[in-house]
Protein backbone atom coordinates (compact mmCIF):
# COMPACT_ATOMS: atom_id res chain seq x y z
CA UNK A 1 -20.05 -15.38 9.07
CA UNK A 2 -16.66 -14.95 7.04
CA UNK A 3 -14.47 -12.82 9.03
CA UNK A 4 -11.94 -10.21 7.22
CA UNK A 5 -9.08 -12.50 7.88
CA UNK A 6 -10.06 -15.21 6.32
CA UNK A 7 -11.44 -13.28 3.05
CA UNK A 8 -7.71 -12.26 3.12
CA UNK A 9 -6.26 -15.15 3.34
CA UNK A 10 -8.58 -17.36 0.85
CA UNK A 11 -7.59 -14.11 -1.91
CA UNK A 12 -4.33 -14.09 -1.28
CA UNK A 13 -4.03 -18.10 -1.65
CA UNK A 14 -5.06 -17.30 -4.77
CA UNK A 15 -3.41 -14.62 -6.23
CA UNK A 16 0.40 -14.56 -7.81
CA UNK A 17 0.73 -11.30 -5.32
CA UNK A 18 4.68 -12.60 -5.54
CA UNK A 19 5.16 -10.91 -9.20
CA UNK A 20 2.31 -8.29 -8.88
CA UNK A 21 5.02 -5.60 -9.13
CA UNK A 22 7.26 -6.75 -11.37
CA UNK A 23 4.32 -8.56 -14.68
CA UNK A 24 2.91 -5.23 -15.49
CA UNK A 25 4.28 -1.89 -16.20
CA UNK A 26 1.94 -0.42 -13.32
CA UNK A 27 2.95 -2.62 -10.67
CA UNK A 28 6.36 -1.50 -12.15
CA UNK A 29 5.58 2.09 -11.94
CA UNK A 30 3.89 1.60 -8.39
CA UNK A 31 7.41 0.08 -7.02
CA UNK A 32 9.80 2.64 -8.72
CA UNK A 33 7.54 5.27 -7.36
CA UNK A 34 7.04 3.64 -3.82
CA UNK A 35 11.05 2.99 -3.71
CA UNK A 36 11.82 7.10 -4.78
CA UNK A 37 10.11 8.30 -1.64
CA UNK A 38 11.58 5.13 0.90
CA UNK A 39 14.58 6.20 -0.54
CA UNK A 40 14.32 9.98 0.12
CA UNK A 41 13.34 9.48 3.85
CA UNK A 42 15.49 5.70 4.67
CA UNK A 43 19.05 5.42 5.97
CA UNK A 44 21.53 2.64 5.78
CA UNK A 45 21.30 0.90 9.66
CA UNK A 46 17.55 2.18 9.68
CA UNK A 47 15.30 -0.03 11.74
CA UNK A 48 12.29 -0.55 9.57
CA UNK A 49 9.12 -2.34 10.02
CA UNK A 50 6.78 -3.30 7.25
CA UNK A 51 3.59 -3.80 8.08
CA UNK A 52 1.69 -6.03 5.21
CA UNK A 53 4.45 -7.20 3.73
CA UNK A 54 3.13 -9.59 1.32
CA UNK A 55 5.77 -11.75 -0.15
CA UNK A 56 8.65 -9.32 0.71
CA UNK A 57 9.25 -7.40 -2.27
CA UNK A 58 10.17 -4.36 -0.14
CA UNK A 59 11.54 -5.52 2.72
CA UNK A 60 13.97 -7.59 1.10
CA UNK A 61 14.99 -5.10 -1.33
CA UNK A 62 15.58 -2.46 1.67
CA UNK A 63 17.13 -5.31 4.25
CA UNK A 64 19.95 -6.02 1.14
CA UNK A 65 20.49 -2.07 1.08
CA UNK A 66 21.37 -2.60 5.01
CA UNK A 67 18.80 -2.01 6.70
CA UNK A 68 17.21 -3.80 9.56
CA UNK A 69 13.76 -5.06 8.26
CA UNK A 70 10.85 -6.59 10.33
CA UNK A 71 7.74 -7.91 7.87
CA UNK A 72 4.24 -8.62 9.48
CA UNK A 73 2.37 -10.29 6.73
CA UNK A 74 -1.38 -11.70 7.84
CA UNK A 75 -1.52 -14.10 5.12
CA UNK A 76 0.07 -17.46 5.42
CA UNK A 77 0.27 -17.98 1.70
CA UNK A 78 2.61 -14.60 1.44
CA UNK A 79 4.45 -15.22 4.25
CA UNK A 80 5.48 -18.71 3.45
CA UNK A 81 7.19 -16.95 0.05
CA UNK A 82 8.35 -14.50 2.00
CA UNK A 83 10.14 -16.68 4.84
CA UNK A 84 11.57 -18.90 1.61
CA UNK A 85 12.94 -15.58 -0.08
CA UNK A 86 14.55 -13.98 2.58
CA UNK A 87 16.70 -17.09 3.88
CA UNK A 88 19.81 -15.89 4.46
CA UNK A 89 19.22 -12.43 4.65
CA UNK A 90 20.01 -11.87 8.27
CA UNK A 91 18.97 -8.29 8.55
CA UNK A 92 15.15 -9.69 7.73
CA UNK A 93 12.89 -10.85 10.32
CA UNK A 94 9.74 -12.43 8.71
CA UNK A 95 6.51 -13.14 11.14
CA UNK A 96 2.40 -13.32 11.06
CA UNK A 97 0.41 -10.54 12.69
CA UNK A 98 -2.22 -8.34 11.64
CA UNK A 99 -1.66 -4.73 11.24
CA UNK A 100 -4.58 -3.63 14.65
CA UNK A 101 -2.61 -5.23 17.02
CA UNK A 102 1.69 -4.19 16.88
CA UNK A 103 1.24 -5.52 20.46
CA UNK A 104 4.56 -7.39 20.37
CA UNK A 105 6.29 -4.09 19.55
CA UNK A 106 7.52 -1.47 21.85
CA UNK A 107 6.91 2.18 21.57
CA UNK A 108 8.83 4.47 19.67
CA UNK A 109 10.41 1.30 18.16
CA UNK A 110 11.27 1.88 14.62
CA UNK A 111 12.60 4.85 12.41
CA UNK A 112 10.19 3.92 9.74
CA UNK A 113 7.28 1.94 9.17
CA UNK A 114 5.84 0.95 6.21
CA UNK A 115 1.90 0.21 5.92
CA UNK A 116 1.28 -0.80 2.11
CA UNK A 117 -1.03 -2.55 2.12
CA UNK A 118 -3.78 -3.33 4.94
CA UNK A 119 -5.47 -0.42 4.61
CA UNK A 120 -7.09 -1.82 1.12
CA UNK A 121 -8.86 -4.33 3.63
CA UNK A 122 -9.74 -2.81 6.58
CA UNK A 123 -13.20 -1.48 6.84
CA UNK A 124 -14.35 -0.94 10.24
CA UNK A 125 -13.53 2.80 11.62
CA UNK A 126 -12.62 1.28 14.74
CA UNK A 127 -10.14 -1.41 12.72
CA UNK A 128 -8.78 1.09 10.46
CA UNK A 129 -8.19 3.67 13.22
CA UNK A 130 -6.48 0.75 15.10
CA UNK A 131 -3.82 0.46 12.28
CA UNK A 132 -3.55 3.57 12.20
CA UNK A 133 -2.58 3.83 15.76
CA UNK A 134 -0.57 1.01 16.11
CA UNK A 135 1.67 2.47 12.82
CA UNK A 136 2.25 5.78 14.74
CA UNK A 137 2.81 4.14 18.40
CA UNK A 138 6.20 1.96 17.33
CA UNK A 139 7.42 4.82 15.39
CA UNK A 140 9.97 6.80 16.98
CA UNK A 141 9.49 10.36 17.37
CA UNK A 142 10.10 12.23 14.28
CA UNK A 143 9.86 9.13 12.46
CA UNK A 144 8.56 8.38 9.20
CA UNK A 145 5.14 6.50 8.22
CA UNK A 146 3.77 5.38 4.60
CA UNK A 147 0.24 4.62 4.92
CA UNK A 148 -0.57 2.96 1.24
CA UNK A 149 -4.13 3.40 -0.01
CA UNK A 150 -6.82 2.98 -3.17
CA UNK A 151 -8.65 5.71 -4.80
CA UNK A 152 -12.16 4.92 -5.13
CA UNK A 153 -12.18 6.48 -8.48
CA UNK A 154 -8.83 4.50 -9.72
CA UNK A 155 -10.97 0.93 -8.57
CA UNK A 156 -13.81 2.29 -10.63
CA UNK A 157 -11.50 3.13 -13.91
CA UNK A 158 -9.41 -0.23 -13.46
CA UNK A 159 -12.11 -2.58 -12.68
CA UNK A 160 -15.73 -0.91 -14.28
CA UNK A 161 -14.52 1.42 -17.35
CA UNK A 162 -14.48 -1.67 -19.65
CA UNK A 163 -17.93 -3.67 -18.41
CA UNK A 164 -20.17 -4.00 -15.35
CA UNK A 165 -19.84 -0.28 -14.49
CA UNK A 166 -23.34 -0.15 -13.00
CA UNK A 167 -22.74 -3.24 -10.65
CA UNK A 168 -19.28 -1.55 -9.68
CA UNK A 169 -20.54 2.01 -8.76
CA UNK A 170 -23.70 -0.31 -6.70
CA UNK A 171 -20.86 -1.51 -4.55
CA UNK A 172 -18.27 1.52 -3.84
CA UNK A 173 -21.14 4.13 -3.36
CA UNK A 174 -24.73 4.67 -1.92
CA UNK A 175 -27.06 6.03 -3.95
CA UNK A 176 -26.34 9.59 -2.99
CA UNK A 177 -22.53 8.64 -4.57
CA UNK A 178 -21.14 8.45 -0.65
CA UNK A 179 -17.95 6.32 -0.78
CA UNK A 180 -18.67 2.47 0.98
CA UNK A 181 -16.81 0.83 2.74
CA UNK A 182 -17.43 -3.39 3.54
CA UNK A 183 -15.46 -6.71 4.09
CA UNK A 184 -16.49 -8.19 0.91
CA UNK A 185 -15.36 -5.72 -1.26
CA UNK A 186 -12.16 -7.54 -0.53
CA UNK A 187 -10.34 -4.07 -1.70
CA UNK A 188 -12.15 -0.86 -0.63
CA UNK A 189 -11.01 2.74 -1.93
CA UNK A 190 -11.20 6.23 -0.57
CA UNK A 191 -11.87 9.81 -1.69
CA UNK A 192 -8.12 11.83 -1.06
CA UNK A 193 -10.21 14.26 0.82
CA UNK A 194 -11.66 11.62 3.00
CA UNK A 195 -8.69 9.18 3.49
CA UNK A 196 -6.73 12.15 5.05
CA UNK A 197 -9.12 13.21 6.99
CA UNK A 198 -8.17 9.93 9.18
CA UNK A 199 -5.09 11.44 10.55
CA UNK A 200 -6.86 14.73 11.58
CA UNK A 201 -6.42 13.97 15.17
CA UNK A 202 -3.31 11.99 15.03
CA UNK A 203 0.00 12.95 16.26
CA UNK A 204 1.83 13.20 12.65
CA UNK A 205 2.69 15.99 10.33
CA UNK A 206 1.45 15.36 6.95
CA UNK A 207 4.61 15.32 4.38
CA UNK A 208 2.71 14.38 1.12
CA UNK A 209 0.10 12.49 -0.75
CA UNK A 210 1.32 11.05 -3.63
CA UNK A 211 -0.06 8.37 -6.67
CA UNK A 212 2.03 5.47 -7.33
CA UNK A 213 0.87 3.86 -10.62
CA UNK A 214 -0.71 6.72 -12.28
CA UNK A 215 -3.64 5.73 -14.90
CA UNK A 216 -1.95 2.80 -16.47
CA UNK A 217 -3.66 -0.07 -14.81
CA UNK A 218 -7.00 0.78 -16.87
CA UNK A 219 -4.97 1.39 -20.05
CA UNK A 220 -2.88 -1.68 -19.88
CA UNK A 221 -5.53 -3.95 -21.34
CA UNK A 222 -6.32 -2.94 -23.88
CA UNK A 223 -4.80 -4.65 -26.58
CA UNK A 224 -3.23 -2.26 -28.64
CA UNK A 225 -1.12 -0.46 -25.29
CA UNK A 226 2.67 -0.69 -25.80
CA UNK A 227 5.29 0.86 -24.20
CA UNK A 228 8.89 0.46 -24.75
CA UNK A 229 11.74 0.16 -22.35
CA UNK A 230 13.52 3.42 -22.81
CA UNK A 231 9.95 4.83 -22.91
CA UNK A 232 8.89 3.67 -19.80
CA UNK A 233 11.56 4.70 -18.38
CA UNK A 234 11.25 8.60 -19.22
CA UNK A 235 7.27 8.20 -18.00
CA UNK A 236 8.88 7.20 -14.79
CA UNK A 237 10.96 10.40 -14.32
CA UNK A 238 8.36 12.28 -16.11
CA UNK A 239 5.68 11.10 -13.14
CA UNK A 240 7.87 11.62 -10.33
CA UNK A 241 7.94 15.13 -11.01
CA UNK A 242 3.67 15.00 -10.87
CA UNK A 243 3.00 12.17 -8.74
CA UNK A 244 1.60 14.91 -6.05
CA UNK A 245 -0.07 17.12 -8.01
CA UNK A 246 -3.79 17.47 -6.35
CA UNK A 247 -5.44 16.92 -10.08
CA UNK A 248 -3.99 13.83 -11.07
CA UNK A 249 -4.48 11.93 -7.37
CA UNK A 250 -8.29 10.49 -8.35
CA UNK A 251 -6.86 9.08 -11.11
CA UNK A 252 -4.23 6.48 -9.86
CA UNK A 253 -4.95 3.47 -8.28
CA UNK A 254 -2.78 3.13 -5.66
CA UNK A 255 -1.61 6.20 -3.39
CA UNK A 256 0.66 7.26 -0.56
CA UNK A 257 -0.07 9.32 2.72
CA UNK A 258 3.45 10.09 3.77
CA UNK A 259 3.87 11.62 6.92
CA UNK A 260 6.14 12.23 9.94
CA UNK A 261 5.59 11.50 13.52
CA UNK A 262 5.19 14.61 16.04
């Protein structure tokens, strides 16, 4: 049977996940939107740890802004970029793991951590509430946690809207339209509702739920969407100032929990 891991790894040794955020204007949006609320809640000399890392777009970014940056990327494809990008950087640590088991961290260990991104592939309650775990144990007290997620509803508009929608809404919901949740979706979304009911029980205080690429995944391909520079730059400031609003969450595809450790 093909474990989660090595689904993982076979996409990512795939996939250009090195430019994701940088060859489209909603992998654009998602990092200018991602970076506004580090940057509201990060400090200069901040010990952060990155959970999912990928190829280090993040992590390098923040350990050149001075802080100190651990990155636990499960793939071996991303990690080899990520190793080869960040030579030289000596506030950067780069190493393998897997975001259930932070066992080689101690408690109360960083001022933030950043989960981005293995929450789109965990599917098991007792994986995902692992992660969860794990993210809130090495934080220090009073500490700050991103937990990055998908809207079920954004996968649907970004990957269905344009062909196959029957085959899509066969694999993210039941019959009775219950959200699903399985390994070889590869990328499985949530309901807002549902993904914060996770942390119900958890010892955090909720700070926001935000969007981060708003609908322009879906829109992108089609062949007559154009935006211009100075354009996309006032949609950027223009978003920020909705990215929370409750009404507009279903229809991103990738959102934030943000939240602060009690």
């Amino acid at each position: 049977m093909t474990t989660r891991k090595q689904i993982i790894s076979d996409f990512y040794s795939q996939a250009n996940e090195d430019s994701r955020l940088q060859r489209s204007r909603h992998g654009q949006l998602e990092y200018a939107v991602t970076m506004h609320y580090i940057h509201r809640f990060a400090f200069p000399g901040a010990n952060v740890l990155e959970v999912g890392a990928g190829t280090g777009r993040y992590s390098i970014a923040l350990a050149k802004e001075g802080m100190h940056v651990t990155a636990v990327e499960l793939a071996e494809s991303n990690l080899a970029v990520l190793q080869e990008k960040s030579k030289g950087i000596d506030q950067l640590t780069a190493i393998q793991g897997d975001a259930t088991d932070l066992s080689r961290f101690g408690d109360q260990t960083f001022d933030m951590t950043l989960v981005l991104g293995p929450l789109y592939h965990l599917y098991e309650k007792e994986e995902i509430n692992q992660a969860i775990d794990e993210a809130i144990r090495v934080t220090k007290k009073d500490g700050i946690i991103f937990f990055a997620f998908l809207s079920v509803f954004g996968i649907m508009y970004a990957n269905y809207l344009f062909g196959n929608w029957e085959a899509g809404q066969e694999e993210n919901f039941t019959k009775d339209y219950q959200v699903r949740h399985f390994k070889e979706q590869l990328f499985t979304g949530y309901d807002v509702t549902e993904f914060e009911k996770l942390f119900t029980e958890k010892t955090v205080q909720w700070i926001a739920t935000t969007g981060t690429d708003s609908v322009l995944e879906p829109i992108e391909d089609r062949h007559d969407f154009e935006i211009s520079d100075k354009d996309f730059t006032a949609f950027v400031d223009w978003y920020l100032a909705f990215s929370e609003k409750r009404e507009l969450l279903g229809n991103t595809n990738h959102l934030l929990y943000i939240c602060r450790k009690r």
